[in-house]
N, C-alpha and C. Protein backbone atom coordinates (compact mmCIF):
# COMPACT_ATOMS: atom_id res chain seq x y z
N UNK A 1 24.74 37.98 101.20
CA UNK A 1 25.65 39.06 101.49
C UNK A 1 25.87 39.88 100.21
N UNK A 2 25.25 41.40 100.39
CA UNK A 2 26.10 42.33 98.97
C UNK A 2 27.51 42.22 99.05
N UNK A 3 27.97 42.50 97.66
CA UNK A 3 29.70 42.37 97.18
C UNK A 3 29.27 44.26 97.70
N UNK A 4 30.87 44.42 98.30
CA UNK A 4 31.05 45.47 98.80
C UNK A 4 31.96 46.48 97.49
N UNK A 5 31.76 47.88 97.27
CA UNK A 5 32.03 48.21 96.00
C UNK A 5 32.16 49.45 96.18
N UNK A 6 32.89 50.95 95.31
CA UNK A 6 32.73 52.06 95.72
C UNK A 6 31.68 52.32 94.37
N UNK A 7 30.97 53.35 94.82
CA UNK A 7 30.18 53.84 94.30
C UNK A 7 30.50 55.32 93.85
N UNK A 8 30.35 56.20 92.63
CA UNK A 8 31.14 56.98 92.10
C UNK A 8 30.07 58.24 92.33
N UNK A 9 30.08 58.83 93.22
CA UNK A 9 28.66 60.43 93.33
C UNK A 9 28.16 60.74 91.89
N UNK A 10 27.07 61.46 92.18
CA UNK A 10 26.73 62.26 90.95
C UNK A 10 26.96 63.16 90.11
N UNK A 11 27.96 63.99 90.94
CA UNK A 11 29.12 65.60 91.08
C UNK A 11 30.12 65.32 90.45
N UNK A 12 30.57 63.96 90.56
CA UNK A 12 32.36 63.26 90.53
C UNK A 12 32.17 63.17 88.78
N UNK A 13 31.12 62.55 87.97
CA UNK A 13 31.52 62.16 86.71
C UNK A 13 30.40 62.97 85.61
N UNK A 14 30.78 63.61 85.47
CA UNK A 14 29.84 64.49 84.30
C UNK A 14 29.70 64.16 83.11
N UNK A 15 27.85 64.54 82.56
CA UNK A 15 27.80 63.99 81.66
C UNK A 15 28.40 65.04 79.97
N UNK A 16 28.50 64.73 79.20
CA UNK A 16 29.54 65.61 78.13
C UNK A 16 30.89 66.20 78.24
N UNK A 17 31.48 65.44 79.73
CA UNK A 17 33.04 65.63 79.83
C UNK A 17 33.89 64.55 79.30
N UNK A 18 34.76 64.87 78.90
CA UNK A 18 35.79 64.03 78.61
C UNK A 18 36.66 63.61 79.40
N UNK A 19 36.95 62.38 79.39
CA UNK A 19 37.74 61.36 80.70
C UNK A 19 38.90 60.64 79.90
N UNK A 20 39.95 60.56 80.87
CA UNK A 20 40.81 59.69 80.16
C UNK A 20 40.82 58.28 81.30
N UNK A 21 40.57 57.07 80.36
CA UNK A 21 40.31 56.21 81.01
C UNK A 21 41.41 54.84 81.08
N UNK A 22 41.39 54.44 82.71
CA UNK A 22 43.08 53.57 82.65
C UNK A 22 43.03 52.39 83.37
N UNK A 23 43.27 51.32 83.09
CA UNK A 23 43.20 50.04 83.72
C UNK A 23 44.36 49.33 84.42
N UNK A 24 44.61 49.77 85.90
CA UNK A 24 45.79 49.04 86.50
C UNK A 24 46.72 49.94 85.63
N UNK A 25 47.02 51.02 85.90
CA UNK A 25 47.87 51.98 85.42
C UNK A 25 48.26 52.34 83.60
N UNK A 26 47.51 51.55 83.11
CA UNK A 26 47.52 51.64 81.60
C UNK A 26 47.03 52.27 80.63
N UNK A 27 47.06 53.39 80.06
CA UNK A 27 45.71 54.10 79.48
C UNK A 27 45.40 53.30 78.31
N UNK A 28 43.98 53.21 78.19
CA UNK A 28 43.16 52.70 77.27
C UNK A 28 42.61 53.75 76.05
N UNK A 29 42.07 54.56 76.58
CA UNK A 29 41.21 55.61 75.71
C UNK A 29 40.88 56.63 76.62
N UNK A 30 40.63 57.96 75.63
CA UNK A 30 39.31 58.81 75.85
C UNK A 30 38.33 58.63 75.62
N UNK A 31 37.26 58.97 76.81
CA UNK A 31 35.73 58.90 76.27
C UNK A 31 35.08 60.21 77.13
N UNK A 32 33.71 59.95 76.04
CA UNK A 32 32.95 61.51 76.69
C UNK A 32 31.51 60.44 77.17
N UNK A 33 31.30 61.07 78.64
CA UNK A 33 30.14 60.29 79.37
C UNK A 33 29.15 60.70 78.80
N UNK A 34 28.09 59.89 78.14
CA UNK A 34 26.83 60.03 77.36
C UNK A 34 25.81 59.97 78.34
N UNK A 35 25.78 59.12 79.27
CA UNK A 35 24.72 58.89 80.52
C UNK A 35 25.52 58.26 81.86
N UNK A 36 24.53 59.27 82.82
CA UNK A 36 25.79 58.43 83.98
C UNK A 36 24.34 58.88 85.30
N UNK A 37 24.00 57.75 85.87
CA UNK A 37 22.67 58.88 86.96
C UNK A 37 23.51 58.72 88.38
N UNK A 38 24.83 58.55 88.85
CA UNK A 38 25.51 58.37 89.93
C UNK A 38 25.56 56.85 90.03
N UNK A 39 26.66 56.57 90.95
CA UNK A 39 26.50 54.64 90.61
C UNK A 39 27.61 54.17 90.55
N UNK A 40 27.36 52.80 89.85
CA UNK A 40 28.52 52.06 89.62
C UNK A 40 28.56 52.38 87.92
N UNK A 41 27.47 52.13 87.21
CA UNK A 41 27.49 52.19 85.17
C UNK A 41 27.60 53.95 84.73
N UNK A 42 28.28 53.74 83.46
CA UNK A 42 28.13 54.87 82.66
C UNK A 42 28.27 53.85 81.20
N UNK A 43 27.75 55.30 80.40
CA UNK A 43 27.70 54.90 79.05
C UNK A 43 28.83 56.13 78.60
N UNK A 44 29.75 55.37 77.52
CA UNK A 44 30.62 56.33 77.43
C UNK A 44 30.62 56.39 75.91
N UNK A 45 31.24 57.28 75.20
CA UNK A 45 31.37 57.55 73.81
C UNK A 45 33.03 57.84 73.44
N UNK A 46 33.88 56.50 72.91
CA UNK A 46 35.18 56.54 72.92
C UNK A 46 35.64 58.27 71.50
N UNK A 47 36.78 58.67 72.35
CA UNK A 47 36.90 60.14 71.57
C UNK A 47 38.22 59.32 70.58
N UNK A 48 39.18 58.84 71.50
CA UNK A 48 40.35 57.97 70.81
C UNK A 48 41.11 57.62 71.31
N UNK A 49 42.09 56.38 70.93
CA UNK A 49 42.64 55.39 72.45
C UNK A 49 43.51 55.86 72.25
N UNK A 50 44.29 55.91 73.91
CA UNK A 50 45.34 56.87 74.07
C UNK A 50 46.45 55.80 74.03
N UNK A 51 46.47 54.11 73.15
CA UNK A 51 48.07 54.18 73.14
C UNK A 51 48.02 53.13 71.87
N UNK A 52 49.15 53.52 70.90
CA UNK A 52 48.68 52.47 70.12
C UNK A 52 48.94 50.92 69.95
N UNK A 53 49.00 50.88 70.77
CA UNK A 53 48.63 48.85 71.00
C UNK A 53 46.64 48.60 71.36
N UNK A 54 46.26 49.80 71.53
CA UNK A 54 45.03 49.51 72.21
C UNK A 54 43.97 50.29 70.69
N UNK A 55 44.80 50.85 69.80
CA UNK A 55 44.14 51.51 68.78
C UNK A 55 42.97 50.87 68.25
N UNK A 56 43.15 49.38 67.46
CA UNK A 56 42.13 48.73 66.83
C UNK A 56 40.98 48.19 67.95
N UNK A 57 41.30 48.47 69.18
CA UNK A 57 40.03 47.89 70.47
C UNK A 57 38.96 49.05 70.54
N UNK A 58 39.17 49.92 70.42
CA UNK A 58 38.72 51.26 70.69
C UNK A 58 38.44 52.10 69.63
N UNK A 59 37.45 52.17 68.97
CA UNK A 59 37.27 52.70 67.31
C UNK A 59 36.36 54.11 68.20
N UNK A 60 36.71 55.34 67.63
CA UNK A 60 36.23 56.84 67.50
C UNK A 60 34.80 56.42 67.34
N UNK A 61 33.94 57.15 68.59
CA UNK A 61 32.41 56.95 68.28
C UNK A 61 31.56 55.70 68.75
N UNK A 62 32.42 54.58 68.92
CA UNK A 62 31.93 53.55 69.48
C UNK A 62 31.18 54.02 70.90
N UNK A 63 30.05 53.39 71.38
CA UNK A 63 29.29 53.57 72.65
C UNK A 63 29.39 52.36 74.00
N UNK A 64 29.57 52.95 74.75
CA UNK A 64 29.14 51.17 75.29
C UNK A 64 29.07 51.37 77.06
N UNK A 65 28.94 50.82 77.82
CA UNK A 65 28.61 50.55 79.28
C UNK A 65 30.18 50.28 79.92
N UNK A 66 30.21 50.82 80.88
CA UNK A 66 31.55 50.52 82.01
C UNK A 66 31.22 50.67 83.29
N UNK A 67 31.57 49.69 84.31
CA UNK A 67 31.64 50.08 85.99
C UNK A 67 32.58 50.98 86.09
N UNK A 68 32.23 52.03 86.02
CA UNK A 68 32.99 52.82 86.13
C UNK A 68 34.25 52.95 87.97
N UNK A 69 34.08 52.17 88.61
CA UNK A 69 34.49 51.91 89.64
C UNK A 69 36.01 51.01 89.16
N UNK A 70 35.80 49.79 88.64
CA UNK A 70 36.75 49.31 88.01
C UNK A 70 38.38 50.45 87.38
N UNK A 71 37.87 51.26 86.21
CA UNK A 71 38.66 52.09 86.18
C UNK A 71 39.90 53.49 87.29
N UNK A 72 40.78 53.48 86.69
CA UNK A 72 41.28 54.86 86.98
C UNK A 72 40.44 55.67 85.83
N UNK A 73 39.87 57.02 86.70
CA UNK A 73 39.36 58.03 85.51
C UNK A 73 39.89 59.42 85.61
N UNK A 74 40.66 60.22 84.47
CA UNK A 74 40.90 61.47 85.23
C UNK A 74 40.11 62.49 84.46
N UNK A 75 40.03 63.55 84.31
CA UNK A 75 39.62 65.13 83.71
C UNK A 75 40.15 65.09 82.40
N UNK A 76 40.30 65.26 81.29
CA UNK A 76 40.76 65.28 80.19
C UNK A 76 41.11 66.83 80.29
């Protein structure tokens, strides 16, 4: 049996936009999507974490992979 999951269009997450990204209502950081081909993954490029308890997790420039499904994401 596939795990059942939403899947995020191709339209919905652009690549060189900036997102503010939030876990169970919490913001974590900004990031700008580096690669995304529609899906569940993106590769994101953190701009800077939006709270400071989360500052030293999230270093400016860092790269890395997210299900992007997992997240709240909005428009920066």
């Amino acid at each position: 049996m596939k795990p059942i999951h939403d899947k995020v269009a191709k339209e919905e997450f652009v690549i060189g936009n900036t997102y503010n990204v939030s876990l169970r209502g919490k913001q974590l950081y900004a990031a700008e999507v580096v690669k995304f081909h529609g899906g569940c993954w993106a590769t994101v490029r953190i701009a800077n974490a939006l709270a400071a308890d989360t500052a030293n997790l999230y270093t400016p420039g860092a790269e890395f992979d997210i299900k992007v499904a997992e997240y709240e994401i909005t428009l920066r």
